[in-house]
Protein backbone atom coordinates (compact mmCIF):
# COMPACT_ATOMS: atom_id res chain seq x y z
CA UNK A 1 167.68 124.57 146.93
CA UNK A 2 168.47 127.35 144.22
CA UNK A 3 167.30 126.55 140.90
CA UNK A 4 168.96 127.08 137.92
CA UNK A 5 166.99 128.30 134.71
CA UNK A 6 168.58 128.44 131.20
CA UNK A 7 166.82 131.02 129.09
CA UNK A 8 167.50 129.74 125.76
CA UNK A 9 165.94 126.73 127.23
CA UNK A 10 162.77 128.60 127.83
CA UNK A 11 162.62 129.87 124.61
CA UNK A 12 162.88 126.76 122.99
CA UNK A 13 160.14 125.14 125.39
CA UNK A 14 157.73 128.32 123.97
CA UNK A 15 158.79 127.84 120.11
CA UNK A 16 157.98 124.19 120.16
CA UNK A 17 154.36 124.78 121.75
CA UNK A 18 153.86 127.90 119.10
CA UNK A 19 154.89 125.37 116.45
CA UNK A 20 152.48 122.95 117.83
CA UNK A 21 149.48 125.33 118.14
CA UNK A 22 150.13 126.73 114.51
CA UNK A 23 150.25 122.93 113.20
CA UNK A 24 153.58 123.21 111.95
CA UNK A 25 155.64 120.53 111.28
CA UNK A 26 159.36 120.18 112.27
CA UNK A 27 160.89 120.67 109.29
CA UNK A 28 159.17 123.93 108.79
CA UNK A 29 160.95 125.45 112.09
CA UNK A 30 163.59 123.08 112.90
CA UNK A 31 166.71 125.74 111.54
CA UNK A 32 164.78 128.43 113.71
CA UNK A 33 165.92 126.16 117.16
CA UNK A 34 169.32 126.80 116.60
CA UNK A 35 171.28 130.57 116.15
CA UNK A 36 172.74 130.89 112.22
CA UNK A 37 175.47 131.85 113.60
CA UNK A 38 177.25 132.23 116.92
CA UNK A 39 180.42 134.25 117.92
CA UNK A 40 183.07 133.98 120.86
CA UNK A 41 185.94 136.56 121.06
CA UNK A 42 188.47 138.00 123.24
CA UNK A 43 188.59 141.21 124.06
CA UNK A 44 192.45 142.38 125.60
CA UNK A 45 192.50 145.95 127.44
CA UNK A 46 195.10 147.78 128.52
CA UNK A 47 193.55 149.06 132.03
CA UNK A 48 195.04 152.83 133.10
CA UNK A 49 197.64 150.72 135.54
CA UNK A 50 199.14 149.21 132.61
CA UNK A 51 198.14 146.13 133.07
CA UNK A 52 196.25 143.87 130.51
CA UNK A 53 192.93 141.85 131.22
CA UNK A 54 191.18 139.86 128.72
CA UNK A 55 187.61 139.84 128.36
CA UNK A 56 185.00 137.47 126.84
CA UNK A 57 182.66 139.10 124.21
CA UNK A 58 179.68 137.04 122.17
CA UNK A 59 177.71 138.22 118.93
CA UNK A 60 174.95 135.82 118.08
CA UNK A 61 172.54 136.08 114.81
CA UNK A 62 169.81 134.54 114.87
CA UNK A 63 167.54 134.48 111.78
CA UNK A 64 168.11 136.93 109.04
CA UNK A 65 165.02 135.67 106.62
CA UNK A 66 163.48 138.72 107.60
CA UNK A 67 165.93 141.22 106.91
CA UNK A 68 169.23 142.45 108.83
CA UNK A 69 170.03 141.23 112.06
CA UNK A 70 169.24 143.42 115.05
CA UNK A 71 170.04 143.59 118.85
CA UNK A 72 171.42 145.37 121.44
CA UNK A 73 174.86 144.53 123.33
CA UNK A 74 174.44 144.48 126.88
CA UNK A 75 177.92 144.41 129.67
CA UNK A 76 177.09 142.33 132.05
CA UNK A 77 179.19 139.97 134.51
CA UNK A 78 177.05 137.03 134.06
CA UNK A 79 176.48 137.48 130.72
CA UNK A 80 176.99 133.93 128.72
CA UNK A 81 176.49 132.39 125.18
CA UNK A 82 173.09 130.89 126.50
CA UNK A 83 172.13 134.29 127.95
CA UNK A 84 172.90 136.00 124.18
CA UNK A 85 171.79 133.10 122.37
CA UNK A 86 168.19 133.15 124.11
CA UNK A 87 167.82 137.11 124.03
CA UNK A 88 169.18 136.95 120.29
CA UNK A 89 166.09 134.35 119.36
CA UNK A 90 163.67 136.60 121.17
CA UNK A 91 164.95 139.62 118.62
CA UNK A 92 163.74 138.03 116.11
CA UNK A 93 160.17 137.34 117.65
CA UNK A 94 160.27 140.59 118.61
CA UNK A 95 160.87 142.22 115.24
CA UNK A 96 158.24 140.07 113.77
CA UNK A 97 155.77 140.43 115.80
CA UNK A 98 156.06 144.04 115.09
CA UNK A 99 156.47 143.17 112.06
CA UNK A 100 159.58 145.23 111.21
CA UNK A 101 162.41 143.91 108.43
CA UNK A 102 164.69 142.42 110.71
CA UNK A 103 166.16 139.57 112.14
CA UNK A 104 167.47 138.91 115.87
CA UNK A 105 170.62 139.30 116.62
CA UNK A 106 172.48 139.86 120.34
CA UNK A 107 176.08 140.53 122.29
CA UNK A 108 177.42 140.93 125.52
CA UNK A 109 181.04 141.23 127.16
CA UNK A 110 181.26 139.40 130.79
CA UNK A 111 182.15 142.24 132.74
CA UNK A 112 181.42 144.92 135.21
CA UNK A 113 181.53 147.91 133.73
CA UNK A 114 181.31 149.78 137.25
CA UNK A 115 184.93 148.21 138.12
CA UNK A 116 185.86 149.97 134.84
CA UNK A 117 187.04 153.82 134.25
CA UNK A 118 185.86 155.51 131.07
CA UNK A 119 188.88 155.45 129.47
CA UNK A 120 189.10 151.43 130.00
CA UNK A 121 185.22 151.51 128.83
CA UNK A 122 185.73 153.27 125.67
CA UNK A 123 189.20 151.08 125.14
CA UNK A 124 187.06 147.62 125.57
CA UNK A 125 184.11 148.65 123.56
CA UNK A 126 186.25 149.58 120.33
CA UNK A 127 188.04 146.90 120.99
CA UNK A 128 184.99 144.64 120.59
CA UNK A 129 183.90 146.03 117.72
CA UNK A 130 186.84 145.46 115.96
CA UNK A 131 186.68 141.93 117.13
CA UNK A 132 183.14 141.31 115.64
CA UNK A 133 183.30 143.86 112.30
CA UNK A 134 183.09 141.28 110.17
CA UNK A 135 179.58 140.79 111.51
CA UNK A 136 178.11 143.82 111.78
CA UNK A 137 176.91 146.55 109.40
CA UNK A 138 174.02 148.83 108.19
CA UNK A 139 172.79 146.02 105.95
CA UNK A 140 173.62 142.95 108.15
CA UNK A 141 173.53 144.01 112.00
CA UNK A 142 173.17 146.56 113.49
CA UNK A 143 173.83 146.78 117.11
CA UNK A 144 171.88 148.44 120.42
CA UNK A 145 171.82 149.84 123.49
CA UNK A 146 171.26 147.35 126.25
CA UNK A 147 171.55 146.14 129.67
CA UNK A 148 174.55 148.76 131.40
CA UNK A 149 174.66 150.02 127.80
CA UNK A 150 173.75 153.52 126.51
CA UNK A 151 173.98 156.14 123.90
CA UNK A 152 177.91 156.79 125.34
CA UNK A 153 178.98 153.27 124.35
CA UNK A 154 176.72 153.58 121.19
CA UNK A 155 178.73 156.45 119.94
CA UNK A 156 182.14 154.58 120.61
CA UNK A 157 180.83 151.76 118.50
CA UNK A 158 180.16 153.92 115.77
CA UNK A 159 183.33 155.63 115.55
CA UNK A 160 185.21 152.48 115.76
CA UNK A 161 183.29 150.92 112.85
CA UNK A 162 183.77 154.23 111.01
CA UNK A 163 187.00 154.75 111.79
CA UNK A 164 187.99 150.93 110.95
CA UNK A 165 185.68 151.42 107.57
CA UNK A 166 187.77 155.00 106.51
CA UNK A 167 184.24 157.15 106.44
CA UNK A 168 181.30 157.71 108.64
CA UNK A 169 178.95 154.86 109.03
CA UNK A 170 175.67 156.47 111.64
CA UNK A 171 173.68 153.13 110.31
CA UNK A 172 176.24 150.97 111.80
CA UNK A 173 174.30 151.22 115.25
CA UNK A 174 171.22 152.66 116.91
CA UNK A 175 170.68 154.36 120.24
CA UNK A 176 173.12 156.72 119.70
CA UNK A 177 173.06 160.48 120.41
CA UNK A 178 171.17 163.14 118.12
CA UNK A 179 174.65 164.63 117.61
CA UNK A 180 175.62 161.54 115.86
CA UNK A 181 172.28 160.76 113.95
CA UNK A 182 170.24 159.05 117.08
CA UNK A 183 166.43 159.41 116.76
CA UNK A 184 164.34 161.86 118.75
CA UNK A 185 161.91 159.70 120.68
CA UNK A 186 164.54 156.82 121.09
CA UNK A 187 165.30 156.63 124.85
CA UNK A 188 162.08 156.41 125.75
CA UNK A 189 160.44 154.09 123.37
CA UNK A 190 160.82 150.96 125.45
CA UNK A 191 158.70 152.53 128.45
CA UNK A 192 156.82 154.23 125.91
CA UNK A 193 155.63 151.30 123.98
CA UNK A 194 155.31 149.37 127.11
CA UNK A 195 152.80 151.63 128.08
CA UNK A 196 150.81 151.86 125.43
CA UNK A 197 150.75 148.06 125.02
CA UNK A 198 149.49 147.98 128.53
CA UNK A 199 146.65 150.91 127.99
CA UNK A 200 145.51 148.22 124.52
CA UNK A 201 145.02 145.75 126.54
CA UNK A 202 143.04 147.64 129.64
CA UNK A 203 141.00 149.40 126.58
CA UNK A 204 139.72 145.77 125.24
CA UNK A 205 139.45 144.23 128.39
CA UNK A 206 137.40 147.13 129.94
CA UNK A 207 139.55 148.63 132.65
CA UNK A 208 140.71 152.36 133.44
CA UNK A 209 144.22 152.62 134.11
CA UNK A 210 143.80 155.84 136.34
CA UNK A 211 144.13 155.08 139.75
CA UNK A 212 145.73 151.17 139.25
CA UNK A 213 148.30 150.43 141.09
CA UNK A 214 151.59 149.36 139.87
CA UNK A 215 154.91 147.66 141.23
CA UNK A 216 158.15 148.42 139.31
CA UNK A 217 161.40 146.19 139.48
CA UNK A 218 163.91 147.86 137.63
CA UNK A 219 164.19 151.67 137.26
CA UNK A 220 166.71 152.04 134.81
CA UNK A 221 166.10 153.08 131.20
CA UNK A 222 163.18 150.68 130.35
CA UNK A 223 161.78 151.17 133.89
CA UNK A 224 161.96 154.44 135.31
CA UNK A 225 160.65 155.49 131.45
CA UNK A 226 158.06 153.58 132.41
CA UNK A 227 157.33 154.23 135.65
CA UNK A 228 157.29 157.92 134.63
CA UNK A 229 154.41 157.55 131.85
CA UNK A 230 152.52 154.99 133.63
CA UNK A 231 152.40 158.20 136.60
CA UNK A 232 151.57 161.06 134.34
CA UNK A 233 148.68 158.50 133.12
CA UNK A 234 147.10 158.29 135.92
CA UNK A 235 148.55 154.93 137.29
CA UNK A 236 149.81 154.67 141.20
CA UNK A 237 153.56 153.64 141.45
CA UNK A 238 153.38 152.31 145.00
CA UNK A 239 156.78 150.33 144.90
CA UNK A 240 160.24 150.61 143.05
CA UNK A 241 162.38 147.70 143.00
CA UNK A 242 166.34 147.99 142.04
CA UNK A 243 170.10 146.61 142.70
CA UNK A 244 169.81 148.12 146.34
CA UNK A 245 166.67 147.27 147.37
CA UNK A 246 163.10 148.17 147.42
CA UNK A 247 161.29 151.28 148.39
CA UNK A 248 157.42 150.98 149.30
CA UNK A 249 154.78 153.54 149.76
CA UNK A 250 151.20 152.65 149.26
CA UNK A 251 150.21 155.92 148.94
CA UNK A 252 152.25 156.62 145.89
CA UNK A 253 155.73 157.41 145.10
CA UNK A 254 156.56 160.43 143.79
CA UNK A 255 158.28 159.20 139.88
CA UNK A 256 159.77 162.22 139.26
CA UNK A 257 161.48 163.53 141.96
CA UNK A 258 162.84 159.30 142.45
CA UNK A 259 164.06 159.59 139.06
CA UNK A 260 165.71 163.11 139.39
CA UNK A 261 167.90 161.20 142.78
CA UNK A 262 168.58 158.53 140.75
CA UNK A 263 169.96 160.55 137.68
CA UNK A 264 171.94 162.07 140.39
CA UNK A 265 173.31 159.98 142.42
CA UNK A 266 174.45 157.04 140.33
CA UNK A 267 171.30 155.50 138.96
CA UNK A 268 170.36 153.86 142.15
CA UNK A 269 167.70 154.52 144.95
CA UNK A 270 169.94 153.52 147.31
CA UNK A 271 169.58 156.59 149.88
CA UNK A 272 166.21 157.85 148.43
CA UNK A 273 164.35 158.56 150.98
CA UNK A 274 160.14 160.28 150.42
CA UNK A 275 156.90 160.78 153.34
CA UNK A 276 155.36 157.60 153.97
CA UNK A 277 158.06 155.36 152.20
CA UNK A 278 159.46 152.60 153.61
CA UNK A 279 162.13 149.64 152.63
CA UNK A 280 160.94 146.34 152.12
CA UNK A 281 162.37 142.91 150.83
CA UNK A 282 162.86 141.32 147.70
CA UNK A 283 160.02 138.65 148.85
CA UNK A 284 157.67 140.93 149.79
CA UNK A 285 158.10 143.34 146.72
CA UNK A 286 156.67 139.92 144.33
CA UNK A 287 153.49 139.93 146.76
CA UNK A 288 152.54 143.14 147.07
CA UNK A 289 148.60 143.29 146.62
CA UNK A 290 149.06 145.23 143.62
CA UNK A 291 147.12 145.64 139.94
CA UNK A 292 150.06 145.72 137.70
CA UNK A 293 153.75 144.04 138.23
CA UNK A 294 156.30 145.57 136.02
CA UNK A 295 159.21 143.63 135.81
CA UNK A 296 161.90 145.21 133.64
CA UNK A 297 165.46 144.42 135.03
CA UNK A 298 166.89 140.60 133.57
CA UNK A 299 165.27 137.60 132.97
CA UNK A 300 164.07 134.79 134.83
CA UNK A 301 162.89 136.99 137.33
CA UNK A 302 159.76 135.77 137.97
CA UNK A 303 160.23 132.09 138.60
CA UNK A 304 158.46 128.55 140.33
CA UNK A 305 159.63 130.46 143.63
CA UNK A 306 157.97 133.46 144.08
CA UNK A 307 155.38 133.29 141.18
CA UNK A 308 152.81 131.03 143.74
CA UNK A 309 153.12 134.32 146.20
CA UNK A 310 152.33 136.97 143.17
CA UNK A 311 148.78 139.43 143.78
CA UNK A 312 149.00 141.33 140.80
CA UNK A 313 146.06 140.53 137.95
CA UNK A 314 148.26 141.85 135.44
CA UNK A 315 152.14 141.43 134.54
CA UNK A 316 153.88 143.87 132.11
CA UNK A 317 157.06 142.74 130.82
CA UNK A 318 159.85 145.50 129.96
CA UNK A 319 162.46 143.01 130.64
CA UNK A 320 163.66 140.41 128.28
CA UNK A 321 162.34 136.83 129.01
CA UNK A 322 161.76 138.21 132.83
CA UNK A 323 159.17 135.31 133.46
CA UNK A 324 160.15 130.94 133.58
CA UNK A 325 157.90 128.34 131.96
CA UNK A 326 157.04 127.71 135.17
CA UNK A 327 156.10 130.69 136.60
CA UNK A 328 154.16 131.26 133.26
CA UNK A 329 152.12 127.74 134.04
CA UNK A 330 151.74 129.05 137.97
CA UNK A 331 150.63 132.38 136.74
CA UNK A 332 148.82 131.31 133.55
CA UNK A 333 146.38 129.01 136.33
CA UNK A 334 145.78 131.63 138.75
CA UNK A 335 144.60 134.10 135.87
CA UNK A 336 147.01 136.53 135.78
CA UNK A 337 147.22 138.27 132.60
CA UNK A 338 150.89 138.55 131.12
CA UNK A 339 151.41 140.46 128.45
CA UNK A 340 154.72 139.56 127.10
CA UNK A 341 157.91 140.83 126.37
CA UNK A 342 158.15 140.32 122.56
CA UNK A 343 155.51 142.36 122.06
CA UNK A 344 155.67 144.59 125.22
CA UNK A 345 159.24 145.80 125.16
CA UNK A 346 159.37 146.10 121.17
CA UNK A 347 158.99 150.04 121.12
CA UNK A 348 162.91 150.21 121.44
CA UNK A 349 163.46 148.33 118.47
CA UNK A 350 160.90 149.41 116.09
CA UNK A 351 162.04 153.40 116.80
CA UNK A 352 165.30 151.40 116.26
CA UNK A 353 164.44 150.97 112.85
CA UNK A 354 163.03 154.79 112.80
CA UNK A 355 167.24 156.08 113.44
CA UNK A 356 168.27 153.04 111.55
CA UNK A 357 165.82 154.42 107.89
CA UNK A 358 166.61 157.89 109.14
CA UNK A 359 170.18 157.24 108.83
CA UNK A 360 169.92 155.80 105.68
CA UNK A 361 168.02 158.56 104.30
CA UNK A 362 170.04 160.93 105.76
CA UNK A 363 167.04 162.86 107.13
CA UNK A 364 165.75 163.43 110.69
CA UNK A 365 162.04 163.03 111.77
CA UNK A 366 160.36 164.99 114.49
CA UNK A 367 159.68 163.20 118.03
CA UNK A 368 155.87 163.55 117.61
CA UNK A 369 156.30 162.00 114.14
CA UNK A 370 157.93 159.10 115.83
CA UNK A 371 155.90 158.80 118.76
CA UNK A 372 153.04 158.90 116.24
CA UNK A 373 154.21 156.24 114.00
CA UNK A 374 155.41 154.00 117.18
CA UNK A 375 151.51 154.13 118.73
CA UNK A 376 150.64 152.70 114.85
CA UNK A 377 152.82 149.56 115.40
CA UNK A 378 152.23 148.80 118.51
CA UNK A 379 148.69 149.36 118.19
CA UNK A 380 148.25 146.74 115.14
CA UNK A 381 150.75 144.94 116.67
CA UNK A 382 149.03 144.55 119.79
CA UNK A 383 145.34 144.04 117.97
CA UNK A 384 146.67 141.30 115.83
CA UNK A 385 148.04 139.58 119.13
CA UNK A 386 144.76 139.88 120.62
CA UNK A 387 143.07 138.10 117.98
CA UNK A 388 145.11 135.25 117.62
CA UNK A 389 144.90 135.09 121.54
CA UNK A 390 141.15 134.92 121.56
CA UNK A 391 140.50 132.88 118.21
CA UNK A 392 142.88 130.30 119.39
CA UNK A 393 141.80 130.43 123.04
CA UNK A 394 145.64 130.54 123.95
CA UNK A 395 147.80 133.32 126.48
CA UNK A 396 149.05 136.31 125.21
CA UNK A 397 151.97 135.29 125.23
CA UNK A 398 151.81 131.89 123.49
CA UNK A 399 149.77 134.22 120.79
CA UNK A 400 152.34 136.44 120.42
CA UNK A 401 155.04 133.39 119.62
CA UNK A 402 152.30 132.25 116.50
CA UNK A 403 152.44 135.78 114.87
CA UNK A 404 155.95 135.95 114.93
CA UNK A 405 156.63 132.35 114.14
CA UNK A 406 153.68 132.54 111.23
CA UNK A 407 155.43 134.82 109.66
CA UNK A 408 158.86 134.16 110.19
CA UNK A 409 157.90 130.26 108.61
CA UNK A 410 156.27 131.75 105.84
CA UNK A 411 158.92 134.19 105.05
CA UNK A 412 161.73 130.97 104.93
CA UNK A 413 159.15 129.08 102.64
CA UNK A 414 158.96 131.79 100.27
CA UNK A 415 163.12 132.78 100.34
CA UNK A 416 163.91 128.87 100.13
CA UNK A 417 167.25 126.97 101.90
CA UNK A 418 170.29 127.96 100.29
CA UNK A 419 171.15 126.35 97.98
């Protein structure tokens, strides 16, 4: 029997046993279980055959006590108000684990944007924006790039903003492209910072990453970035999981050259095809007898089901909320090392913030300035994680969930409820 997993369910189930550990008590964190805010709109397009179709779009905001709300929009046709409201809480764990001035925020529209021409694309996505503008904003969301979401519709969202506001507005979003103030460095940083969260923790546990094997599911922006570093590091990419399957060689795929296809012939590895690969199922991709598992496609992912079967000693999450309470308790017995998403995949957001100061400056860094200052926060980041996690005898990830919730508290004591 399928089983059904709510996400902002999971993250609830986490905060309360963060809360717990850090000896909170529930008035301290109670307003943090629930979004401040939480929007539902319509979205009408006129499609290229004249007809109209309605859409459902969601904004949710989280917490602001540590700044602006931030998060990305993803189009998606299972995306839900549970879905946005779970991935808008983990923004703001994210951010403050990092330890950047923001809050979390998320959106979505239900939809498949591969049913969808460009034209209809561009229409919805202004569209949406309009809907939400009295949301969003340099200084109280700014929006992202996200699941089927990209620099493209970044740029759209900006010009409807600006155009709506009567004057350029680059702040308004991030992700977008350097013609339009984007960051150097920015496409990458998810992968990037995933990586060199995964190299911390190999350095303090004692392990060389050259020559580890590594399983991939996902090879979009967040995973074939990934994938690509991890390679050029040393690391053996033996299996590459997407939409149309999985492709398996245990001698090594070759990143590059299954990246160039897949730029090429519509992000997929459908008909990719390498010496001494072969295709092999979903169930059999979780129990490869890998060292690393890489999941960074959707959440929930990793769940009660296939978690008993995993090999790997070590799980890197690029996805958002990829892995159920249960799976964590399954894994979390056998040993397996996660190292979580809130702190893995926060490299997109904090060079997020890089565009987002840029902007506001009106002055452009250079990508080994970025890179450079994205190792420092991930780095400290990562060591402060550590420390918590071995002090307090607790997961990674349940350590991660006390930074962010330590400070978050604090920062709410200090600013007060209004009024």
């Amino acid at each position: 029997m399928a089983h059904t997993y709510n996400p902002y369910e999971n993250m609830l189930a986490v905060l309360e046993e963060a809360a717990g550990k850090l000896g909170l008590c529930r008035n301290d964190y109670v307003a943090l279980r629930t979004a401040e805010r939480e929007m539902i709109v319509s979205v009408p397009v006129v499609m290229d055959d004249g007809r109209t179709e309605v859409f459902q779009g969601y904004r949710v905001q989280h917490c602001s006590t540590r700044g602006p709300y931030k998060g990305g929009v993803r189009f998606h046709p299972d995306a839900d108000l549970d879905e946005v409201k779970a991935l808008a809480a983990w923004m703001t764990w994210k951010c403050a684990v990092v330890n950047i001035p923001y809050g979390g925020a998320k959106g979505g529209i239900r939809v498949d944007p591969s049913k969808l021409s460009i034209n209809e694309l561009t229409r919805m996505t202004k569209r949406y924006v309009a809907q939400i503008l009295p949301l969003i904003g340099p200084e109280q969301d700014i929006p992202a790039p996200d699941l089927n979401t990209d620099g493209q519709v970044m740029a759209w969202m900006m010009d409807a903003y600006s155009m709506l506001k009567g004057y350029s507005v680059p702040a308004v979003v991030t992700g977008k492209p350097l013609e339009i103030g984007g960051s150097l460095g920015r496409m990458e940083a998810t992968g990037r910072g995933a990586t060199m969260t995964l190299l911390s923790y190999l350095d303090k546990v004692g392990k060389k990453g050259p020559g580890m094997t590594v399983a991939v599911q996902g090879f979009g922006n967040v995973g074939g970035t990934g994938a690509k570093l991890l390679a050029e590091a040393g690391f053996k990419v033996v299996a590459i999981n997407d939409v149309d399957g999985t492709l398996y060689n245990p001698g090594g795929i070759d990143v590059h050259r299954a990246l160039d296809f897949a730029h090429t012939h519509g992000k997929t590895l459908k008909n990719y095809e390498e010496p001494g690969a072969k295709r092999i199922s979903a169930k059999e991709f979780w129990a490869l007898p890998v060292d690393i598992l890489f999941p960074a496609a959707m959440e929930n992912q990793i769940n009660e089901d296939n978690a008993p079967a995993i090999k790997a000693g070590i799980i890197l999450e690029g996805a958002n909320g990829p892995t159920t309470v249960e799976a964590d308790a399954i894994l979390n017995a056998k040993g397996v090392a996660i190292i979580p998403d809130i702190l893995a995949n926060a490299g997109g957001v904090v060079v997020s913030y890089f565009e987002w100061v840029q902007n506001l400056e009106a002055f452009t860094w250079e990508e080994d300035e970025v890179n450079h200052k994205l190792a420092q926060i991930m780095e400290k980041a990562f060591a402060e994680v550590w420390r918590v996690s071995t002090e307090k005898k607790v997961p990674l990830r349940m350590a991660a969930y006390m930074v962010a919730l330590d400070r978050v508290v604090k920062a709410r004591k200090l600013r007060g409820i209004f009024p």
